[in-house]
Protein backbone atom coordinates (compact mmCIF):
# COMPACT_ATOMS: atom_id res chain seq x y z
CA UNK A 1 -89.99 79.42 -34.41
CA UNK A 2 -89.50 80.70 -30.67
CA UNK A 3 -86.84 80.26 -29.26
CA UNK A 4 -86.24 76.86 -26.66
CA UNK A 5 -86.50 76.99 -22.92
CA UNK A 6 -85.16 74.28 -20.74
CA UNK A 7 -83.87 73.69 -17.26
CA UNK A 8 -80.25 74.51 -16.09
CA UNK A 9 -78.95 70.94 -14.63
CA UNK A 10 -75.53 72.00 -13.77
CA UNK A 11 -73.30 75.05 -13.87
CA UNK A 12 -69.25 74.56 -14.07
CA UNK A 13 -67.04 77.66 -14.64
CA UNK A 14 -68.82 79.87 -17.00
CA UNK A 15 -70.63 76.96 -19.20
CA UNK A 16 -74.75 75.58 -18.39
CA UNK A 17 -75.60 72.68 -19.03
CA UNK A 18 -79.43 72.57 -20.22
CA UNK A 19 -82.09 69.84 -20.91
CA UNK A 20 -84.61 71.44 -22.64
CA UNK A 21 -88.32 71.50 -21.95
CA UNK A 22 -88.84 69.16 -24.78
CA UNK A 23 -86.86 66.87 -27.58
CA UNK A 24 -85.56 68.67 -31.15
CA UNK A 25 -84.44 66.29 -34.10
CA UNK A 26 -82.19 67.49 -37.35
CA UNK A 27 -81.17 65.90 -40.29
CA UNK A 28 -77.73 64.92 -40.50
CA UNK A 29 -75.53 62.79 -42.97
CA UNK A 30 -73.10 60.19 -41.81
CA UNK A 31 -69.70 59.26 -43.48
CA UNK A 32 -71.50 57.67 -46.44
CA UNK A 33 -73.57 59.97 -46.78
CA UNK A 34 -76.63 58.81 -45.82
CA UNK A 35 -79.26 61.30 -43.93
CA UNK A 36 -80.66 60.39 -40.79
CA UNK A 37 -82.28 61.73 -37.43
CA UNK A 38 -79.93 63.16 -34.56
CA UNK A 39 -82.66 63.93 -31.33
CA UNK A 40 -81.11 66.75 -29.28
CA UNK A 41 -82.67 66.95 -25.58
CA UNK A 42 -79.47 68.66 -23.95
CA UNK A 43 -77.45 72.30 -25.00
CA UNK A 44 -74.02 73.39 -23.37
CA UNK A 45 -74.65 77.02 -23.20
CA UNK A 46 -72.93 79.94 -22.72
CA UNK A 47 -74.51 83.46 -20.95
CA UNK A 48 -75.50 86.93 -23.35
CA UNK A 49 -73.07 89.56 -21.73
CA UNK A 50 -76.23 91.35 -21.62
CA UNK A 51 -77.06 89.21 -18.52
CA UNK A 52 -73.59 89.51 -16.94
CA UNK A 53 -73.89 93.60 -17.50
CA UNK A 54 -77.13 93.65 -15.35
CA UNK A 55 -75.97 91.11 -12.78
CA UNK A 56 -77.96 88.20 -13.50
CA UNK A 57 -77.14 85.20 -12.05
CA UNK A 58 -77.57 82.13 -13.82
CA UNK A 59 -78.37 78.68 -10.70
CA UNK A 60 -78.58 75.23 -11.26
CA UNK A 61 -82.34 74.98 -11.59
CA UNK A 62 -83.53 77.90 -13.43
CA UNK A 63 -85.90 77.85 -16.46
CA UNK A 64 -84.41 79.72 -19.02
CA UNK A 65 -84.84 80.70 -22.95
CA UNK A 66 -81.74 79.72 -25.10
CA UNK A 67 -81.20 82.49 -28.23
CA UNK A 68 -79.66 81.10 -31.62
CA UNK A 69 -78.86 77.46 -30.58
CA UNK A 70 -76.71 75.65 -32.67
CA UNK A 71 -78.46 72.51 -32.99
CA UNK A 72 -75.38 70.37 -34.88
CA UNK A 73 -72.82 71.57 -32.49
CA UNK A 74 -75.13 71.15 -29.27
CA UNK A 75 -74.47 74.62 -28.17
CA UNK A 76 -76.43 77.71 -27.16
CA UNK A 77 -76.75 80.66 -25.59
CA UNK A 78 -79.05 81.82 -22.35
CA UNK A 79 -80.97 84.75 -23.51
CA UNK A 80 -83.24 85.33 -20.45
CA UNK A 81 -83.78 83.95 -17.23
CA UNK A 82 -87.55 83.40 -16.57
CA UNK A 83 -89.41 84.44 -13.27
CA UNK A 84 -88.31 81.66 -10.10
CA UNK A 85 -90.59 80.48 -7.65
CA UNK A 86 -87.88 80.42 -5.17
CA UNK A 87 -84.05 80.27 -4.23
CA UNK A 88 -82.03 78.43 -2.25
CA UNK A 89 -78.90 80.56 -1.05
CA UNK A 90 -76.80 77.63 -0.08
CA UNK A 91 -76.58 75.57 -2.18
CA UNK A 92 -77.90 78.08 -4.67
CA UNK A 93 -80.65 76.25 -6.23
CA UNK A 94 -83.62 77.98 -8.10
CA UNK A 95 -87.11 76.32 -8.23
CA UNK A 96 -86.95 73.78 -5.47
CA UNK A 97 -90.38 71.92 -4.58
CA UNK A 98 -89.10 69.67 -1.79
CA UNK A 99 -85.80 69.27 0.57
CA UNK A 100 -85.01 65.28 1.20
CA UNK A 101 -83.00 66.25 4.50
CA UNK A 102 -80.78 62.53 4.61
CA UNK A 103 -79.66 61.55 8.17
CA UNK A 104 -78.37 58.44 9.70
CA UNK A 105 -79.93 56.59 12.61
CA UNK A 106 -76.20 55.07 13.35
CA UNK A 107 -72.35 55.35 12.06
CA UNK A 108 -72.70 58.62 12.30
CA UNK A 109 -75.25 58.73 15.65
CA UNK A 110 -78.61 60.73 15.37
CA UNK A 111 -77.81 64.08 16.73
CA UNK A 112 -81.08 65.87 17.78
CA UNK A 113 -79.26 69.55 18.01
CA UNK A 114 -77.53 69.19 14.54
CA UNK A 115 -80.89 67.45 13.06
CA UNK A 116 -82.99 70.37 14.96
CA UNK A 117 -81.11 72.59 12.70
CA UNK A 118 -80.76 71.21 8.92
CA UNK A 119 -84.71 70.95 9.63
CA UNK A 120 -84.94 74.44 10.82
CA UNK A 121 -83.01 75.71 8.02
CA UNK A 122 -85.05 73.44 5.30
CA UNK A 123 -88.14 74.82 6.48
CA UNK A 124 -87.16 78.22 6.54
CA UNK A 125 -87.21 78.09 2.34
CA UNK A 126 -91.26 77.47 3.02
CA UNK A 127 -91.12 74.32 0.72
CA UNK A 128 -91.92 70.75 1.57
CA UNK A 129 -89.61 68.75 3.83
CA UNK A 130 -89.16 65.00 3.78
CA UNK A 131 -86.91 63.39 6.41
CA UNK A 132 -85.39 60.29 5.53
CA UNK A 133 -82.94 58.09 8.27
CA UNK A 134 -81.11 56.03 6.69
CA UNK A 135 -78.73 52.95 7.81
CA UNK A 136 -81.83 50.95 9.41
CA UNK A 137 -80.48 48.00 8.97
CA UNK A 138 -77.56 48.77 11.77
CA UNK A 139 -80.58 49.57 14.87
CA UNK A 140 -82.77 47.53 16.28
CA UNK A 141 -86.84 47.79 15.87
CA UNK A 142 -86.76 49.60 19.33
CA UNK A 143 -84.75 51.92 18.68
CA UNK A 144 -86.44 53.13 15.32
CA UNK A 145 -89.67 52.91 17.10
CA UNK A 146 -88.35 55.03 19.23
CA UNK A 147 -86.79 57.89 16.93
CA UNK A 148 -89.94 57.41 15.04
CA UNK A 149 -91.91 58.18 18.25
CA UNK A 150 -89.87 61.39 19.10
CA UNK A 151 -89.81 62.64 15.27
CA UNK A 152 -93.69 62.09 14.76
CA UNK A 153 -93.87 64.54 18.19
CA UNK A 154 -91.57 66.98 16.23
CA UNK A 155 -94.30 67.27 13.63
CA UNK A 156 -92.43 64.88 10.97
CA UNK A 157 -93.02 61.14 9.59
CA UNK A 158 -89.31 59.70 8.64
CA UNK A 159 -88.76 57.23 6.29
CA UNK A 160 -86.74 54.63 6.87
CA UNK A 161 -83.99 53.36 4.38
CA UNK A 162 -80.97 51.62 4.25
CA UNK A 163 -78.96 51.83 1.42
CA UNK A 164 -77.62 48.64 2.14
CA UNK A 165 -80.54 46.17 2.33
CA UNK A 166 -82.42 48.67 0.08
CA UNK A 167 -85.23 48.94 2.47
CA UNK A 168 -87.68 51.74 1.82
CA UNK A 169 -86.11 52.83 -1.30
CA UNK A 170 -89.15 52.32 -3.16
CA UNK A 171 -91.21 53.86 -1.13
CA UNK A 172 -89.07 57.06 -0.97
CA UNK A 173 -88.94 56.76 -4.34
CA UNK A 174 -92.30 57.43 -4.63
CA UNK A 175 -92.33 60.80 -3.05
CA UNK A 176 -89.89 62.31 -5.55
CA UNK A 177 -92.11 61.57 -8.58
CA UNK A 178 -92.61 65.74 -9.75
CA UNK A 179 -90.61 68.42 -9.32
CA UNK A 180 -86.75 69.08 -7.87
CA UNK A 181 -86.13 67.63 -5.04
CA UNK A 182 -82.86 68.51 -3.33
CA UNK A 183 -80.98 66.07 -0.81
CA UNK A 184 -78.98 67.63 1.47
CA UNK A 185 -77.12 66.33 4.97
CA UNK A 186 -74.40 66.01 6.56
CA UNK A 187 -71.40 64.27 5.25
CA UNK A 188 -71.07 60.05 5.73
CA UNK A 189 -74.64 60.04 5.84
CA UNK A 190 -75.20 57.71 2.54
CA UNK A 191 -75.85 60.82 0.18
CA UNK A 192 -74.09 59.05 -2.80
CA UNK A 193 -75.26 55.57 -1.84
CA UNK A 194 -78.66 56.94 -1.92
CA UNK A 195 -78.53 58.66 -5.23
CA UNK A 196 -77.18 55.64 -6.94
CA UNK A 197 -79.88 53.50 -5.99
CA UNK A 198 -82.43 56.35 -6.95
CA UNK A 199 -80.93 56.73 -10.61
CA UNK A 200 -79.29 53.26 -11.84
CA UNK A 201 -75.44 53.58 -13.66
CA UNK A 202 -75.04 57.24 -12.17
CA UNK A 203 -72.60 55.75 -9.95
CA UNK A 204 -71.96 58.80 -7.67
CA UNK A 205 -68.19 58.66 -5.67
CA UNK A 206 -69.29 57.12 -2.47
CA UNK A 207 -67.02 58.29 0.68
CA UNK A 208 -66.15 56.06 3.97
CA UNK A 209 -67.07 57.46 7.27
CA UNK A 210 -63.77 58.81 8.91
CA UNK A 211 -63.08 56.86 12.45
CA UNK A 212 -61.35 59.43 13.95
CA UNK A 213 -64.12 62.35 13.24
CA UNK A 214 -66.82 60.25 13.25
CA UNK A 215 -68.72 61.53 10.23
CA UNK A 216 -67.61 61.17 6.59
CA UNK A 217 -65.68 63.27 4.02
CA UNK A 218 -66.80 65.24 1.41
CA UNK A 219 -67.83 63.76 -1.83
CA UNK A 220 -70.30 65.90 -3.94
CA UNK A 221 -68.09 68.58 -5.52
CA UNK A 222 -70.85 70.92 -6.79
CA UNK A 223 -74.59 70.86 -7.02
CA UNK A 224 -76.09 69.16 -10.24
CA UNK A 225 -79.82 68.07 -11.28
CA UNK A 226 -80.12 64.50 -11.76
CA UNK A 227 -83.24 62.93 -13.94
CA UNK A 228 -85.00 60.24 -11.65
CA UNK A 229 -85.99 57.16 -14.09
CA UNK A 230 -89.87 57.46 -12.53
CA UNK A 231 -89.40 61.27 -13.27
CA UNK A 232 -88.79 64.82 -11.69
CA UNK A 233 -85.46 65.98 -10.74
CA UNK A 234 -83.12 65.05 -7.84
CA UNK A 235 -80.51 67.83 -6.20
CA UNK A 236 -77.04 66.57 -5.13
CA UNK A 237 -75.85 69.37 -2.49
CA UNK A 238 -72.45 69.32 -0.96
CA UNK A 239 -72.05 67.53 2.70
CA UNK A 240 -71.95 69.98 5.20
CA UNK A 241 -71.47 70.54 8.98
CA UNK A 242 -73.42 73.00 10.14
CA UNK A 243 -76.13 75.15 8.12
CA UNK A 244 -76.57 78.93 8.89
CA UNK A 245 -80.28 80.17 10.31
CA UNK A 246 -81.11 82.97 7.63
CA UNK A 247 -84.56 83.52 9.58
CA UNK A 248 -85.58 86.55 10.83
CA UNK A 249 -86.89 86.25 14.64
CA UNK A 250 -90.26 87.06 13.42
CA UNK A 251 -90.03 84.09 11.13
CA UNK A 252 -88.30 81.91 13.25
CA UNK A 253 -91.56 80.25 15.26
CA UNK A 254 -93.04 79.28 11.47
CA UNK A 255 -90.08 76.59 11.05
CA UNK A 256 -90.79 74.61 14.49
CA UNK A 257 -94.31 72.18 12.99
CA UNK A 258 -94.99 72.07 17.16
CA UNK A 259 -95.24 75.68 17.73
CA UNK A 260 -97.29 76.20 14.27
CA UNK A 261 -99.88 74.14 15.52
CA UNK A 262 -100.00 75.76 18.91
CA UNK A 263 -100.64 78.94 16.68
CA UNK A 264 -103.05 77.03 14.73
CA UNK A 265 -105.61 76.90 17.41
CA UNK A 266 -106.69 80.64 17.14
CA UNK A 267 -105.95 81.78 20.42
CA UNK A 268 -103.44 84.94 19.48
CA UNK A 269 -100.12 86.30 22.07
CA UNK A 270 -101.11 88.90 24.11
CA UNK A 271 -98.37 91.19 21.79
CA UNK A 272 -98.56 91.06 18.13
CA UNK A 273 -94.74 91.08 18.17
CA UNK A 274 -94.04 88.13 20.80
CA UNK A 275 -91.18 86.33 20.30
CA UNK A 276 -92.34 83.38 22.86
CA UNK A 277 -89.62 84.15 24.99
CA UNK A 278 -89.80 82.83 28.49
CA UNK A 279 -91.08 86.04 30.02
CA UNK A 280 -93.56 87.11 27.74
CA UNK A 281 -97.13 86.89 29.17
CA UNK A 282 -99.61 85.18 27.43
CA UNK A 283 -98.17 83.20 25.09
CA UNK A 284 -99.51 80.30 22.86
CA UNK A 285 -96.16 79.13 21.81
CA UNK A 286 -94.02 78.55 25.10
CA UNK A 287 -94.77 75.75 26.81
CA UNK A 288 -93.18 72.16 27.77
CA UNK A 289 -92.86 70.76 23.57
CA UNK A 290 -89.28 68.74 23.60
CA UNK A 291 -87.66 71.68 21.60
CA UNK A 292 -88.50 74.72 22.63
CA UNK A 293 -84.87 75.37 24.07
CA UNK A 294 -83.37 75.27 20.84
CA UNK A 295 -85.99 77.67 19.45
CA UNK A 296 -84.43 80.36 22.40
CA UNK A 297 -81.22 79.14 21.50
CA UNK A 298 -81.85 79.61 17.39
CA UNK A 299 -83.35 82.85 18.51
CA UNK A 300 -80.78 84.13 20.09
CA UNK A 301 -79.02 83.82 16.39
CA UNK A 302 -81.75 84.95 14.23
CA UNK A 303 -81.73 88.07 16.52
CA UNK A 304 -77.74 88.39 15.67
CA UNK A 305 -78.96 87.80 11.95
CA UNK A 306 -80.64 90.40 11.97
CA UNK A 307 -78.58 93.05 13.84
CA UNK A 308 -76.47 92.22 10.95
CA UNK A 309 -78.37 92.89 8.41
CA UNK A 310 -79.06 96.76 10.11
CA UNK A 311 -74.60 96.83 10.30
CA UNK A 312 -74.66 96.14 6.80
CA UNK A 313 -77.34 98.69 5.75
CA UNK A 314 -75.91 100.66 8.46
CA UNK A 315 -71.87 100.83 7.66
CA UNK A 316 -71.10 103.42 10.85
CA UNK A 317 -72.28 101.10 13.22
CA UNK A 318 -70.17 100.17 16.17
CA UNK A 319 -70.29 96.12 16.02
CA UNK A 320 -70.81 93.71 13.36
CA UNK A 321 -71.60 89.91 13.01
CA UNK A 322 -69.48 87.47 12.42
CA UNK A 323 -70.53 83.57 11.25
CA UNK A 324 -68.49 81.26 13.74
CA UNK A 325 -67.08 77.56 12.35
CA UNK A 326 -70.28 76.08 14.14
CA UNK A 327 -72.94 78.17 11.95
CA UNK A 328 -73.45 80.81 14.96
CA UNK A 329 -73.35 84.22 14.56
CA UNK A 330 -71.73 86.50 17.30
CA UNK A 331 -70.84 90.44 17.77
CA UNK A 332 -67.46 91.97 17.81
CA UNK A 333 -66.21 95.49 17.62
CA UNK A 334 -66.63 96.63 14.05
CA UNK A 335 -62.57 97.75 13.56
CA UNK A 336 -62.23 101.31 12.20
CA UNK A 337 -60.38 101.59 8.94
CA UNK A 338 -57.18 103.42 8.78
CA UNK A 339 -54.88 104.71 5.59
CA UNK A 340 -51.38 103.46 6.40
CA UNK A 341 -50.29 104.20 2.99
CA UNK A 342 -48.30 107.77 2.62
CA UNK A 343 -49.49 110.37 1.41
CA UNK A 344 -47.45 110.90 -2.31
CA UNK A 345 -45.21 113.34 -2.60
CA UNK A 346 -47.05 115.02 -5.94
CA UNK A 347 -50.27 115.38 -3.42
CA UNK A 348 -47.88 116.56 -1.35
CA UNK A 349 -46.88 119.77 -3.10
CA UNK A 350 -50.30 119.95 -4.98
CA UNK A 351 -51.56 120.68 -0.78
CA UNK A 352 -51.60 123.97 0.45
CA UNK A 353 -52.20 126.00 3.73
CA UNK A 354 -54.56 129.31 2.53
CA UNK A 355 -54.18 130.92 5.97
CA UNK A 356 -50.36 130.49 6.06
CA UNK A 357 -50.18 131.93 2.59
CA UNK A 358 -52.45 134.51 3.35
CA UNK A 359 -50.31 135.33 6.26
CA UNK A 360 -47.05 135.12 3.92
CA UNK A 361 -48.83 137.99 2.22
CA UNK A 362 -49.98 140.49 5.16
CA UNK A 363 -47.31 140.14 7.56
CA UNK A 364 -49.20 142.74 9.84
């Protein structure tokens, strides 16, 4: 018999949780002895120090094959981690087929700058991305047309929810059918509320949106899979502020829908290496579309992204990048390292001067 392979639903302290890729049954007696059936779909598994000696990271997500499992106790242990189709670096999911990017229309307020960037940074992983705006019941029909309008310009079609009235939470639930989906967003957003309507008796810790801040407070500890009842896999992520842009410059234009259409016609930049900046000549991309300031203002940071990435591979450069407490990344004089410590005293005498001993020895 092979061995099992399964999916890695959460990871806490040095122990995976795994629901395997299909159902196992043993015999078992009970107190009076009597034999019956005990189904196993889940292993709490441990990692081979064979994978911790080469460095192998183990993600919430992953497909791997369990060695050995010890089917009465419900334990195992990952042997292997198979091939991933992608990663997510934060959270660090493996796998992912879609991002459900969870916003708010009201309590907190649509920001477009902060909503500009979660979907900049969800398309940047190159999977799908569905935008969902919750809280509909607390806006008007105008004002949804309105956001709806503006988003559809954007290159998106929202759905709209409320966790509340339950509006729409069929329909979304519809879209998350196959695959993992994860939902990420901003804290006080209706993360939890969401997921508990998604997945009956979870009953996810549901935070209040602080008054004085004006968003909400953290709730989701760590990232976990969640089984959806009509199937696939939901993602809980952590509430967050700010995302950082891991895009290279090059890469950037691909995660605006409105300037991938504009290169979609055919019609190529005059340089193979335009960055659609203002002054270029010739260029498909720049042009009057609502957000084309924040792609010069995310460029800006993908170009300090990447200077970074040359300071790391590069340790005798003169700056360095630093991530700021809004997600931005900005240059400051790389400091040089000094050796305060003294020198000890056995190095001391173990030290000497050849030309004053030399001297020492031919006075003239």
């Amino acid at each position: 018999m092979s061995d099992p392979t399964g999916k890695v639903l959460a990871v806490q302290a040095n122990y995976y949780r795994v629901k395997l890729d299909r159902e196992f049954s043993i015999e078992l007696f009970d107190e009076l002895g009597q034999k019956y059936q005990h189904h196993i779909s889940e292993l709490l598994c441990t990692r081979r120090a064979r994978l911790k000696k080469i460095g192998q990271q183990i993600c919430v997500g992953d497909i791997v094959v369990i060695e050995e499992p010890d089917w009465q106790g419900g334990r195992g242990a990952v042997s292997e981690v198979l091939p991933r189709q992608n990663l997510l670096d934060r959270p660090m999911v493996a796998n992912v087929d879609r991002i459900l990017l969870i916003f708010a229309l009201a309590e907190p307020s649509l920001d477009p700058y902060q909503l500009s960037r979660f979907l900049v940074k969800a398309e940047s992983v190159k999977v799908e991305v569905l935008l969902c705006l919750n809280k509909r019941d607390l806006v008007d029909d105008q004002i949804w047309k309105a956001w709806r309008d503006r988003l559809n310009g954007w290159g998106y079609d929202p759905i709209a929810i409320s966790t509340y009235t339950q509006e729409g939470i069929k329909d979304l639930a519809q879209h998350l059918q196959t695959g993992v989906t994860v939902a990420a967003g901003m804290s006080g957003v209706g993360k939890s509320s969401l997921i508990n309507l998604l997945i009956p008796n979870l009953q996810v810790r549901v935070g209040e949106v602080s008054q004085r801040m004006g968003h909400g407070k953290h709730t989701t500890r760590h990232v976990e899979l969640f089984t959806l009842p009509t199937g696939g896999y939901l993602a809980d992520t952590p509430g967050f502020m700010q995302p950082n842009l891991v895009v290279t410059p090059q890469d950037l234009v691909h995660c605006f829908p409105e300037a991938r259409q504009r290169l979609a016609l055919g019609i190529p930049c005059h340089f193979h290496n335009c960055l659609h900046r203002r002054d270029e000549p010739d260029c498909v991309v720049r042009g009057d579309w609502e957000r084309y300031e924040l792609y010069l203002d995310y460029l800006e940071e993908a170009i300090a992204y990447q200077q970074r990435l040359k300071n790391t591979a590069n340790p005798d450069a003169s700056t360095k990048v630093k991530d700021t407490s809004e997600g931005k990344h900005q240059q400051e004089p790389r400091l040089l390292k000094k050796r305060y410590r003294r020198e000890s005293r056995r190095s001391e005498h173990q030290n000497f001067d050849l030309d004053q001993d030399f001297d020492n020895e031919n006075p003239n």
